[in-house]
Protein backbone atom coordinates (compact mmCIF):
# COMPACT_ATOMS: atom_id res chain seq x y z
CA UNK A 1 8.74 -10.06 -1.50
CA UNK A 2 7.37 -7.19 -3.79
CA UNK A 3 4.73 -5.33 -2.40
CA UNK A 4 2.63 -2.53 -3.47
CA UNK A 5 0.15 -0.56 -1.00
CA UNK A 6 -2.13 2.34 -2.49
CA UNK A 7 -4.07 5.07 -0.41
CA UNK A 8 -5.90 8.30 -0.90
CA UNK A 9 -8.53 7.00 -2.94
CA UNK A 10 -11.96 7.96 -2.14
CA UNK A 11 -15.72 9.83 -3.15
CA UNK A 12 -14.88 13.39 -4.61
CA UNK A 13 -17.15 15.76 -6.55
CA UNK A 14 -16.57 16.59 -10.52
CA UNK A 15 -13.97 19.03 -10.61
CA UNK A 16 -12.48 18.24 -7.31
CA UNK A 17 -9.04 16.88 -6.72
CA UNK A 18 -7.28 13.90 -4.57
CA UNK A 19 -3.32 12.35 -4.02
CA UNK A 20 -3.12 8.87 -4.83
CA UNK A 21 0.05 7.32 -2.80
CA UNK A 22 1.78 3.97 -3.12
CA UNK A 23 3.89 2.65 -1.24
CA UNK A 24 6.67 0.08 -2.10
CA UNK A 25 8.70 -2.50 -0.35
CA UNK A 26 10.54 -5.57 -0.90
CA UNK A 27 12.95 -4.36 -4.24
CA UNK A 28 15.39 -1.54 -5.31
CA UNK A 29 12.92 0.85 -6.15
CA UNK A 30 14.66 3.55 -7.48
CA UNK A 31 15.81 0.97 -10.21
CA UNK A 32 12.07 0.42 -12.27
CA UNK A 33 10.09 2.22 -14.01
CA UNK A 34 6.83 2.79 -12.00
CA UNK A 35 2.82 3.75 -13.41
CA UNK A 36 -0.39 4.19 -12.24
CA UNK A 37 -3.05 1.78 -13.99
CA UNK A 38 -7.17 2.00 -13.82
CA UNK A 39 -9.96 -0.16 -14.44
CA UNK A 40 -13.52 0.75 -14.15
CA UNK A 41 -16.30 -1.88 -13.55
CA UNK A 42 -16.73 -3.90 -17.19
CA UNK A 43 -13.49 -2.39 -18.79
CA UNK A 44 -10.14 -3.20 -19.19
CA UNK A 45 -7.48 -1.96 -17.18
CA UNK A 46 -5.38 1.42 -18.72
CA UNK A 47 -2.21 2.55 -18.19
CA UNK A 48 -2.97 6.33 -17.55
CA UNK A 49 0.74 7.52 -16.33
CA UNK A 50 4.17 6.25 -16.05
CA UNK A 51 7.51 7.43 -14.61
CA UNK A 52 10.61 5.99 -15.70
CA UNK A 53 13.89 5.34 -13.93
CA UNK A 54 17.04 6.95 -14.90
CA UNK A 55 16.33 9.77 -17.37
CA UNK A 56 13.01 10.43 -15.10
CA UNK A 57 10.66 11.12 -18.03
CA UNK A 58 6.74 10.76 -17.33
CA UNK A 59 4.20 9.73 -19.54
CA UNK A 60 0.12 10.06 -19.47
CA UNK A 61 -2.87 8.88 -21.41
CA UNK A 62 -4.89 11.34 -23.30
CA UNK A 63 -7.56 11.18 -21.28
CA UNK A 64 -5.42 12.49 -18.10
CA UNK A 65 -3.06 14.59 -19.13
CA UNK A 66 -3.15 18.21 -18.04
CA UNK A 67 -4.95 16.94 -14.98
CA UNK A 68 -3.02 14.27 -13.47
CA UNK A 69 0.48 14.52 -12.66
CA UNK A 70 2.86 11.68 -11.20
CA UNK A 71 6.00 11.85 -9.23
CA UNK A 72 8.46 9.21 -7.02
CA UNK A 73 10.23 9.86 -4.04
CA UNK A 74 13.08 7.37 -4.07
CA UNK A 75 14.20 7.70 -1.20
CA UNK A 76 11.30 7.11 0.37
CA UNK A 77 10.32 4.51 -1.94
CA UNK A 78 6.78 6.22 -2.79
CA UNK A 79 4.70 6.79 -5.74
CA UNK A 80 1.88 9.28 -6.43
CA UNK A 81 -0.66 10.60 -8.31
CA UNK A 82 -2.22 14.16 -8.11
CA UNK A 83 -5.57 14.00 -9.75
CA UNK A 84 -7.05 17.43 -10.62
CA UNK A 85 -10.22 18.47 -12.34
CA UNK A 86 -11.63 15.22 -11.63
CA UNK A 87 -14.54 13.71 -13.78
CA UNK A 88 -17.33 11.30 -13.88
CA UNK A 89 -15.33 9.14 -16.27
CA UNK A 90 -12.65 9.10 -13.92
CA UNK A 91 -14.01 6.84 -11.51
CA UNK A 92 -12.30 3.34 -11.23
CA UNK A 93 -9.93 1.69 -9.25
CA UNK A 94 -6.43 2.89 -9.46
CA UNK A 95 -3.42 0.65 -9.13
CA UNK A 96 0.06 1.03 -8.66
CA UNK A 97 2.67 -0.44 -10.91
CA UNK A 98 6.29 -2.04 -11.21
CA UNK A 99 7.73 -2.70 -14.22
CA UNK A 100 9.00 -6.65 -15.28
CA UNK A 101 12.70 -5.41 -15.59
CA UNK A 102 15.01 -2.67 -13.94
CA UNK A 103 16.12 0.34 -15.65
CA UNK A 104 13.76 -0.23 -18.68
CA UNK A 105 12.03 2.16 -20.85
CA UNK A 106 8.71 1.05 -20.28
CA UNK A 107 5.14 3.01 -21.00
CA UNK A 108 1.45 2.42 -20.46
CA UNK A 109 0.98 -1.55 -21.39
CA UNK A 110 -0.08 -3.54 -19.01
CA UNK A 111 2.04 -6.35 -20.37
CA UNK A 112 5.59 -4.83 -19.18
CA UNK A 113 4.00 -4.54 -15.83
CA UNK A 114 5.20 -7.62 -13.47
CA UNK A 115 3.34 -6.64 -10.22
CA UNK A 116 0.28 -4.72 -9.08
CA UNK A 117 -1.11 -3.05 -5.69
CA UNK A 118 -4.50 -4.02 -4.56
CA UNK A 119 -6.02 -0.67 -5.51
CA UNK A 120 -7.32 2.29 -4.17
CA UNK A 121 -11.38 3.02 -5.06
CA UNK A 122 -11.52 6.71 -6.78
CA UNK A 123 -15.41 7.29 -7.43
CA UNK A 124 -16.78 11.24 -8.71
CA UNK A 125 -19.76 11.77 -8.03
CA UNK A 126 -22.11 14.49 -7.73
């Protein structure tokens, strides 16, 4: 069974920094295309990065890039998130992310997503 477990979340001031993690079990991890997602109360969740399998390319939203950066340990079957320079507007929930299908080029839609982590609370605040 697929499972998806997120830490490092928590209350940070603007500017400040934190490590998401995520950690994976129950499939061949090193084989999908991975992402961190984020909703914020009354919003819709957005993709904000993405690391895919194979050719190991990342991707991030507009709004993040330059200040978060994601990586993968496959061996140790872990995804994270370094957020820097955080912001108000960053605040949400952040979720981890396996793509539907192994070895896919996948990006930021939620659609080509086929499981999610229960979340890890990221609030900035002054």
């Amino acid at each position: 069974e697929v499972a998806l477990v997120e830490s490092g979340g928590g209350l940070v001031q603007p500017g400040g920094s934190l490590r998401l993690s995520c950690a994976a079990t129950g499939f061949s991890f090193s084989a999908y295309t991975m992402a961190w997602f984020r909703q914020a109360p009354g919003k819709a969740r957005e993709g904000i990065s993405s690391f895919t399998t194979g050719d190991g390319v990342t991707y991030y939203a507009d709004s993040v890039r330059g200040r978060f950066t994601i990586s993968r340990d496959n061996d140790k079957k872990m995804l994270y998130l370094q957020l820097n320079s955080l912001k108000i507007e960053d605040t949400a929930m952040y979720y981890c992310a396996k793509a539907k299908e192994p070895y896919s080029y996948v990006y930021l839609s939620t659609i080509d997503y086929a499981e999610f982590g229960q979340g890890t609370q990221v609030t900035v605040s002054s």
